[in-house]
Protein backbone atom coordinates (compact mmCIF):
# COMPACT_ATOMS: atom_id res chain seq x y z
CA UNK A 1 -81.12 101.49 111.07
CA UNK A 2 -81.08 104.15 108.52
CA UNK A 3 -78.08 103.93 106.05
CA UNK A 4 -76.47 107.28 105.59
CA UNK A 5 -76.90 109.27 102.48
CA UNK A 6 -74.22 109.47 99.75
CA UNK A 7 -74.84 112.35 97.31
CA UNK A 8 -73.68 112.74 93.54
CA UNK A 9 -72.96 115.25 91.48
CA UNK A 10 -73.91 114.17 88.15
CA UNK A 11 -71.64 116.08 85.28
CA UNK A 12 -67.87 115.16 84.95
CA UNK A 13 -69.02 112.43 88.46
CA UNK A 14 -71.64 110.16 87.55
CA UNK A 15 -71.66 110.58 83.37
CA UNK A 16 -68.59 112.14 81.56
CA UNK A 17 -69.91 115.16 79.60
CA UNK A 18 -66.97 115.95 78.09
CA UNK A 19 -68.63 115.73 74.30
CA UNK A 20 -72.30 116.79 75.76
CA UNK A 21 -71.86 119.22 78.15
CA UNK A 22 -68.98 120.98 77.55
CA UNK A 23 -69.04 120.51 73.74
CA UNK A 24 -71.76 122.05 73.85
CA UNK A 25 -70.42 125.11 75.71
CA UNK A 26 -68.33 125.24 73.01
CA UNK A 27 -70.15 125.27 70.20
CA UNK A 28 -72.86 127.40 71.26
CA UNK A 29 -70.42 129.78 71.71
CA UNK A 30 -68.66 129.83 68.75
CA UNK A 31 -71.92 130.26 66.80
CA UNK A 32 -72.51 133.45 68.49
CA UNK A 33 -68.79 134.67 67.85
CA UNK A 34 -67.45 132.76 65.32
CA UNK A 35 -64.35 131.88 67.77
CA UNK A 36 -63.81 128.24 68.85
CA UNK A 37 -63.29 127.81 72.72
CA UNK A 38 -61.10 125.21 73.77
CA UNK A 39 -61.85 122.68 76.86
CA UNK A 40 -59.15 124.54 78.82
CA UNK A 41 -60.11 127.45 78.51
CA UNK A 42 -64.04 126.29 80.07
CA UNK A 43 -62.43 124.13 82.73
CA UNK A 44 -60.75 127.65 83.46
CA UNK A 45 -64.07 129.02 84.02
CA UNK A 46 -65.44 125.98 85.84
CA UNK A 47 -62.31 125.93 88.06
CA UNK A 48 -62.93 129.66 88.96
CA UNK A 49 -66.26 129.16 90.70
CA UNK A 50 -69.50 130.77 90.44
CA UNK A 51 -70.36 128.98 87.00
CA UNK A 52 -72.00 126.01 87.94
CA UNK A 53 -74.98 127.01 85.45
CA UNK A 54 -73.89 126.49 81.70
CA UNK A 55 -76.73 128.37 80.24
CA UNK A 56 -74.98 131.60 82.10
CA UNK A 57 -71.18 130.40 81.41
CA UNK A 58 -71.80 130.34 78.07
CA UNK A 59 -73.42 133.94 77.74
CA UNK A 60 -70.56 135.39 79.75
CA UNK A 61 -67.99 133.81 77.39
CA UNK A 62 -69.89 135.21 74.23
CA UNK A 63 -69.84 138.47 76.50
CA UNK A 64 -65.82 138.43 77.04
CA UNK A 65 -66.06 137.85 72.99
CA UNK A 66 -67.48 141.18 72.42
CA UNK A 67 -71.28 140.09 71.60
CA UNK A 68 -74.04 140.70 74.11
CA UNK A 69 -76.89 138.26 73.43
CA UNK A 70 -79.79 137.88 75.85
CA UNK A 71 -79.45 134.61 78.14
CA UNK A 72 -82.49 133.55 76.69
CA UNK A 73 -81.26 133.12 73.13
CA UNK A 74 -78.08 131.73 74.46
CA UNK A 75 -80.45 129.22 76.14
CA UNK A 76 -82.32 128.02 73.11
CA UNK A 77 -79.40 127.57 70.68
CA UNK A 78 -77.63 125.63 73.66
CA UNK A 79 -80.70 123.70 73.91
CA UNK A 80 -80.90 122.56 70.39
CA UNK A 81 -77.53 121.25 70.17
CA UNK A 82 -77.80 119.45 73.42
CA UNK A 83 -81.06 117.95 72.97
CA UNK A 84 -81.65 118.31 69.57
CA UNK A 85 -84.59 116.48 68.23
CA UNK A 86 -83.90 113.66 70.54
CA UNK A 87 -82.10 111.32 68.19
CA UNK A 88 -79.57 113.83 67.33
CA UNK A 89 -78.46 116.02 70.19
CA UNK A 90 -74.93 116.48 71.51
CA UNK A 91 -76.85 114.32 74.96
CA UNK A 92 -76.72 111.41 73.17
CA UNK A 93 -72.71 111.35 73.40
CA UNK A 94 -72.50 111.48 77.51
CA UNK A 95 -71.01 107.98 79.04
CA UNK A 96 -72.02 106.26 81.90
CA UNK A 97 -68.93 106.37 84.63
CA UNK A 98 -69.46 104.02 86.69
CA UNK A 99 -68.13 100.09 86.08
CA UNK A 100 -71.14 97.50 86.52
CA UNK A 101 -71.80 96.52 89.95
CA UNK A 102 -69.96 99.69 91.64
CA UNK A 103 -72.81 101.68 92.37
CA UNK A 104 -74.60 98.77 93.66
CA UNK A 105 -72.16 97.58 96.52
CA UNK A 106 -71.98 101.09 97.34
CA UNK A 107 -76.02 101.06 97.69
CA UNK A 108 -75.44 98.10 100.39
CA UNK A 109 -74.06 100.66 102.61
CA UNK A 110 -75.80 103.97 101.66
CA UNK A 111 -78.62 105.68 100.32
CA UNK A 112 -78.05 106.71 96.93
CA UNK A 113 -78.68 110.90 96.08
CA UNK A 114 -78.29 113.24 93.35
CA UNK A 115 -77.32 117.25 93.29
CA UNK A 116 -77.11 118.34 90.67
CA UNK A 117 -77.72 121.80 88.54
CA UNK A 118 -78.97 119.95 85.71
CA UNK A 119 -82.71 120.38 84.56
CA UNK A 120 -84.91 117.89 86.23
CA UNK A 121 -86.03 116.21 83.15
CA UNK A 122 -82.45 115.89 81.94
CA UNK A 123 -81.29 114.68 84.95
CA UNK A 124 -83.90 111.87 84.73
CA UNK A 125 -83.12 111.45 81.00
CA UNK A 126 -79.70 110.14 81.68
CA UNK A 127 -81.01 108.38 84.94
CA UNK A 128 -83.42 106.15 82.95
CA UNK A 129 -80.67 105.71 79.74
CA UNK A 130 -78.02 104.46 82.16
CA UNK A 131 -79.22 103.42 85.58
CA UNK A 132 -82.93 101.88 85.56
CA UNK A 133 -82.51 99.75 88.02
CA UNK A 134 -80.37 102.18 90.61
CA UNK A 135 -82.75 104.23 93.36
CA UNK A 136 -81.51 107.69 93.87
CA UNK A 137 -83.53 109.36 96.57
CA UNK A 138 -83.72 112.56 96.30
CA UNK A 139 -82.78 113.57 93.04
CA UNK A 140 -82.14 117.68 93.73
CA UNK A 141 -82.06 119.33 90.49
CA UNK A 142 -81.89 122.93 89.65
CA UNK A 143 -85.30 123.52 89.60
CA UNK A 144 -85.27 122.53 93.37
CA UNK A 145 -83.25 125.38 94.83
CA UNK A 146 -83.58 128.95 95.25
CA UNK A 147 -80.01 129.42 95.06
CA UNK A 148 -77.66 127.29 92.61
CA UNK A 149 -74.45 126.09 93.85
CA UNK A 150 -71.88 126.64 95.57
CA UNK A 151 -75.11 127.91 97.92
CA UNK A 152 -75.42 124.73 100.11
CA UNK A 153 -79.13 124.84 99.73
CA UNK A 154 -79.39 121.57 97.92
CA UNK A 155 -77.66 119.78 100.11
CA UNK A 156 -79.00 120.77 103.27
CA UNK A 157 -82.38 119.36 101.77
CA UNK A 158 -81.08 116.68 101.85
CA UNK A 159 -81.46 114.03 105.12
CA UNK A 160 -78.33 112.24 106.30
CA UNK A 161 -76.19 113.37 103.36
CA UNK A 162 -72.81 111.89 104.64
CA UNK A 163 -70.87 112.77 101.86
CA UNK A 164 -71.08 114.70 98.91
CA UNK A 165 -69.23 114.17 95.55
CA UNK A 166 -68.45 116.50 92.71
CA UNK A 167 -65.92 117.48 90.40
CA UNK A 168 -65.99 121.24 90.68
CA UNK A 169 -64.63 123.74 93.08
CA UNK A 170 -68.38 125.06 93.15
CA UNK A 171 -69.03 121.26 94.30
CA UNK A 172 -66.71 121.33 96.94
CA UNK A 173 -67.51 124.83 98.55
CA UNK A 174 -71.43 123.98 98.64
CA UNK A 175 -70.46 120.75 100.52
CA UNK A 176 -68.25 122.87 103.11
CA UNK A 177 -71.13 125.67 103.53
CA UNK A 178 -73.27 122.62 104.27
CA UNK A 179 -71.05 120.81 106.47
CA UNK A 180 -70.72 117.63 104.42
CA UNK A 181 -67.12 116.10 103.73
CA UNK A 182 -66.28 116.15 100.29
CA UNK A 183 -64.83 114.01 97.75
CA UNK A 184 -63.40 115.66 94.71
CA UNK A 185 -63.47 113.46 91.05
CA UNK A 186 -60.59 115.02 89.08
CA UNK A 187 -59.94 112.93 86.63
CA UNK A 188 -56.18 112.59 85.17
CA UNK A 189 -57.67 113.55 81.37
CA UNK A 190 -58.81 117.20 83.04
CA UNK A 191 -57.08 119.83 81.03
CA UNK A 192 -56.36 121.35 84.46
CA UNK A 193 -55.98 118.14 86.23
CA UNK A 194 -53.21 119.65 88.95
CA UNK A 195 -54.84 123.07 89.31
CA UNK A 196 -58.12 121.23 90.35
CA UNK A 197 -56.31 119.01 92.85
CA UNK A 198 -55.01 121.74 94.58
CA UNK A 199 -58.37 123.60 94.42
CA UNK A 200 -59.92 120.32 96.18
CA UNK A 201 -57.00 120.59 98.70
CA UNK A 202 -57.56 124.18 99.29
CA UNK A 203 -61.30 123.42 99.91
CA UNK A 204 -60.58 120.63 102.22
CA UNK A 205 -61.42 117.95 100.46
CA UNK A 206 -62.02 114.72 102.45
CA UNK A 207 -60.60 112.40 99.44
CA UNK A 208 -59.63 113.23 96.04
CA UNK A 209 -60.22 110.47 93.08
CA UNK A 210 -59.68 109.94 89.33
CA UNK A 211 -63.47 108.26 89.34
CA UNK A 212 -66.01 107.44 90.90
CA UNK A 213 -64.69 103.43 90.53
CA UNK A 214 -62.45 104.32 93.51
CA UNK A 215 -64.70 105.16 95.77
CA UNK A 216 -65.45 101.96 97.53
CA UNK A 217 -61.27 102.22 98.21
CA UNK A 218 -62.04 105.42 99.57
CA UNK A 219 -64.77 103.96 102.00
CA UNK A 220 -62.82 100.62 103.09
CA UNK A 221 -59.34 102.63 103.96
């Protein structure tokens, strides 16, 4: 019998990116305006929708900033902080979520999956850092879709997805345009901690958790 499919979400789900990600954000753009953004003020953005892709969050808040810089030098300078030389890059900072042995009971009663807008190779970067030994099948990255989320596209490639969880509103509104219950990660050290809750709500969540270490309570209740 085929298990059913339970799909990630990597950022803010399966690795906190809180000094990777979304320092990055932050320091890319400050260097093109010289003003510091604060972690609100991005999960502001985030919690908006339509700003899954970093890359393009980050031009638009140089943009609101007064400085209009093509997406491709936004792109490079983002690049080089995140990934740096490979030793050095804000990457290096991301944690693991997930408590040893969690994702493996969970794997005794689904297949494991991964949606995520990441690049492909970074997505298997952090894969092979943290989780060698975990299958995820398929791994749906951003190269993979014609249309980033919240388009559902990803997760309608995706056979017997059963569930799919994220910690954005973007997360939750591709997983209702595909027909998949949702289960919203807002975790209580969100700047906007209640505001996302009642975004998840709004969007019909099926569950709403601090991490992704709750989810087997999720699954047994």
């Amino acid at each position: 019998m085929t298990k059913p499919t339970l799909v990630f979400d990597m950022d803010g789900v399966l690795v906190d990116v809180s000094e990777s990600y979304r320092e990055t954000i932050a320091r890319t753009a400050e260097h093109f305006t010289g003003v510091k953004v604060t972690r609100q003020q991005i999960q502001e953005y985030k919690n908006q929708g339509g700003w899954n892709d970093d890359w393009r969050l980050t031009q638009h808040i140089i943009a609101e900033a007064g400085r209009a810089v093509p997406l491709d030098e936004v792109t490079a300078q983002f690049q080089q902080l995140f990934r740096g030389n490979g030793s050095d890059g804000l990457m290096l900072r991301e944690q693991w979520v997930a408590r040893p042995g969690t994702l493996e009971k969970l794997a005794e009663t689904f297949r494991l999956a991964v949606f995520t807008g990441r690049p492909r190779e970074e997505a298997d970067l952090t894969l092979q850092r943290f989780a060698p030994g975990l299958i995820f099948d398929p791994i749906v990255a951003m190269e993979d879709v014609a249309n980033p989320k919240p388009a559902p596209d990803g997760l309608l490639s995706i056979a017997g997805a059963a569930f799919y969880v994220g910690d954005t509103v973007d997360d939750a509104r591709a997983a209702r345009a595909a027909k998949v219950p949702f289960i919203g990660i807002a975790a209580p050290s969100n700047p906007l901690y209640i505001d996302l809750v009642f975004l998840f709500q709004a969007e019909r969540a099926y569950a709403i958790v601090d991490d992704i270490n709750y989810l087997e309570e999720v699954f047994s209740s």
